[in-house]
PDB file of N, CA and C in Angstrom:
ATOM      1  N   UNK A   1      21.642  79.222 102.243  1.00  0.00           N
ATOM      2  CA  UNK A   1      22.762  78.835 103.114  1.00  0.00           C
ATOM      3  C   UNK A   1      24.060  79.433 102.582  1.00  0.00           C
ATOM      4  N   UNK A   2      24.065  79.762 101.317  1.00  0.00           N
ATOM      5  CA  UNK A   2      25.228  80.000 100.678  1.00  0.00           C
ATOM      6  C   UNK A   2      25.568  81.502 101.094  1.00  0.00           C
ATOM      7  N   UNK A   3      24.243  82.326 100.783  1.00  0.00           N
ATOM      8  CA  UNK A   3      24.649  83.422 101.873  1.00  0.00           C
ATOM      9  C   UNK A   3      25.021  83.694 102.537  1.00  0.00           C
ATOM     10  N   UNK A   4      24.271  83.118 103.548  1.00  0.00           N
ATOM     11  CA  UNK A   4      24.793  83.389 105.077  1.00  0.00           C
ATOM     12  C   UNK A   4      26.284  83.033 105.094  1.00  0.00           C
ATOM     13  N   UNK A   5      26.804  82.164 104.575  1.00  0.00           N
ATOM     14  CA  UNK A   5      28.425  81.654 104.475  1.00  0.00           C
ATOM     15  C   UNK A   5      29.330  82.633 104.076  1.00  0.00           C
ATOM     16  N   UNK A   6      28.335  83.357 102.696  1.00  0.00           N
ATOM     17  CA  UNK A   6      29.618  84.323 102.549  1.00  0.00           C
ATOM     18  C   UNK A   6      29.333  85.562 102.898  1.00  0.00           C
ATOM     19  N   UNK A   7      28.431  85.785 103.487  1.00  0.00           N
ATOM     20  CA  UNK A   7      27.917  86.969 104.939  1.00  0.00           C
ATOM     21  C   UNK A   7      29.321  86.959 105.928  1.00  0.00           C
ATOM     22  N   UNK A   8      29.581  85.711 106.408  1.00  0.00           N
ATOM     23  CA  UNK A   8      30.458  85.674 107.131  1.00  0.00           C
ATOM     24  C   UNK A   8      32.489  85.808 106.508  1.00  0.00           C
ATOM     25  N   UNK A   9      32.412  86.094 105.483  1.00  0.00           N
ATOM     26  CA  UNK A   9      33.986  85.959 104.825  1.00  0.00           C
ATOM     27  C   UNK A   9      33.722  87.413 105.136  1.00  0.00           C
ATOM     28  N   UNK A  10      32.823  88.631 104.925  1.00  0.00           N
ATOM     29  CA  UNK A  10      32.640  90.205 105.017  1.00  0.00           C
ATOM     30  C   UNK A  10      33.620  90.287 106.325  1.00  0.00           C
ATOM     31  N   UNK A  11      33.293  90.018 107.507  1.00  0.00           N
ATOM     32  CA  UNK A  11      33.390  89.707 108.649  1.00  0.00           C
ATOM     33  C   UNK A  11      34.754  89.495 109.147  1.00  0.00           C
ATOM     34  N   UNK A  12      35.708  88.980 108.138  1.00  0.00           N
ATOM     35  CA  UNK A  12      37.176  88.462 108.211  1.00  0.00           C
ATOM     36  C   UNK A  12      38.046  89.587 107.652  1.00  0.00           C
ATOM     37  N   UNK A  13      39.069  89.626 108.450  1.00  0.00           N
ATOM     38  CA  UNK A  13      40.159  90.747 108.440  1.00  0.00           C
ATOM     39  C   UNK A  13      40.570  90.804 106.718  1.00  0.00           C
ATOM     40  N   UNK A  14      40.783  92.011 105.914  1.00  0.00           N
ATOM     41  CA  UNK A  14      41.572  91.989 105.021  1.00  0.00           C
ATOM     42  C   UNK A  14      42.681  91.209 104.716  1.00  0.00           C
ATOM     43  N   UNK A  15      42.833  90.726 103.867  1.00  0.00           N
ATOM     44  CA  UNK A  15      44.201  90.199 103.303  1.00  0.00           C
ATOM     45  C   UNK A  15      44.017  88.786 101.970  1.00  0.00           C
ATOM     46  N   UNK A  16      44.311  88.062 102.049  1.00  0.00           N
ATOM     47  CA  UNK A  16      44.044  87.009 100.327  1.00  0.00           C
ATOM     48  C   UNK A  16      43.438  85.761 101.056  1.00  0.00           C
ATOM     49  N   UNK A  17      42.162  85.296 100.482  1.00  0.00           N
ATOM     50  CA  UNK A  17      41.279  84.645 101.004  1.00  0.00           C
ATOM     51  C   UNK A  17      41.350  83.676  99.875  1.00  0.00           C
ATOM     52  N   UNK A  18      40.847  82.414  99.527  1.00  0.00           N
ATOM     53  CA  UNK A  18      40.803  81.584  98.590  1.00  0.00           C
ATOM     54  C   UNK A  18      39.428  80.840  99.572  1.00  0.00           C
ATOM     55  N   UNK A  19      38.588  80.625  98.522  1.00  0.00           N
ATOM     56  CA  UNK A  19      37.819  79.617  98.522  1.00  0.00           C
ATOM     57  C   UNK A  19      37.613  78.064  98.281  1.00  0.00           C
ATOM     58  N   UNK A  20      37.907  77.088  98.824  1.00  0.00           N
ATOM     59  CA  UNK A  20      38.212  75.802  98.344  1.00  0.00           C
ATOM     60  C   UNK A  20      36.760  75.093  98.101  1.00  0.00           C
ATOM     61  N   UNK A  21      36.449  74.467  97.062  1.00  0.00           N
ATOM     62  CA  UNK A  21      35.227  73.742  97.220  1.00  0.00           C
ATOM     63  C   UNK A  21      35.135  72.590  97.364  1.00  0.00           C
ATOM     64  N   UNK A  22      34.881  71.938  98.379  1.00  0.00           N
ATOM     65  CA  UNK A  22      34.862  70.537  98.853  1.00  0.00           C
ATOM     66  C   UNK A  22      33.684  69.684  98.848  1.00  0.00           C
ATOM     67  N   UNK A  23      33.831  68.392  98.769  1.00  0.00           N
ATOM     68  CA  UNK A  23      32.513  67.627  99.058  1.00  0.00           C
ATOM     69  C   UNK A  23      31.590  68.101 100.081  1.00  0.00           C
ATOM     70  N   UNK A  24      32.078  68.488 101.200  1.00  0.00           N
ATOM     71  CA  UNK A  24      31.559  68.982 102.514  1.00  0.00           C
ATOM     72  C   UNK A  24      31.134  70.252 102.002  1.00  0.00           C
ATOM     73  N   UNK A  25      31.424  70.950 101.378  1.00  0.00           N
ATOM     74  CA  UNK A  25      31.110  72.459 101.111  1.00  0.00           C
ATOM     75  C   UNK A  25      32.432  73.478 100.937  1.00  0.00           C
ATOM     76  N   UNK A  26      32.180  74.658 101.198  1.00  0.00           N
ATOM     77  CA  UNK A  26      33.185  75.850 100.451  1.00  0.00           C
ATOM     78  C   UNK A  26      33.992  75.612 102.508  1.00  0.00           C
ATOM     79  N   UNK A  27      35.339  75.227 101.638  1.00  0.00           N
ATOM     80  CA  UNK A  27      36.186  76.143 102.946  1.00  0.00           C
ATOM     81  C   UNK A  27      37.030  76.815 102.696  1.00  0.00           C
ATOM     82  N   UNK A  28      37.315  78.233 103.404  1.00  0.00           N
ATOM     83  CA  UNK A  28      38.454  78.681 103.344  1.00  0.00           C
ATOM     84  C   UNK A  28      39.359  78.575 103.756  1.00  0.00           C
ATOM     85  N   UNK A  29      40.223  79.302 102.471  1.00  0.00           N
ATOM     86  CA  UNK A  29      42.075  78.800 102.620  1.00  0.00           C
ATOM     87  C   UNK A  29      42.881  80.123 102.915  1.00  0.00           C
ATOM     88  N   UNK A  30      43.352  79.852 103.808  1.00  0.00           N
ATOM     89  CA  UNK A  30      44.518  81.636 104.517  1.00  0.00           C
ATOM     90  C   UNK A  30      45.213  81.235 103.599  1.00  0.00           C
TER      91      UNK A  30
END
């Protein structure tokens, strides 16, 4: 599952991405 998740950050326009890790799981932060 973790893959496929960050399969999808590839996918997102250039620029500074942060990863937050939450109870719920990884979200990203613009």
């Amino acid at each position: 599952a973790a893959l496929e998740y960050f399969k999808t950050l590839d996918e997102l326009p250039d620029g500074p991405i942060m990863v937050e890790w939450t109870a719920n799981g990884p979200v990203v932060v613009e």
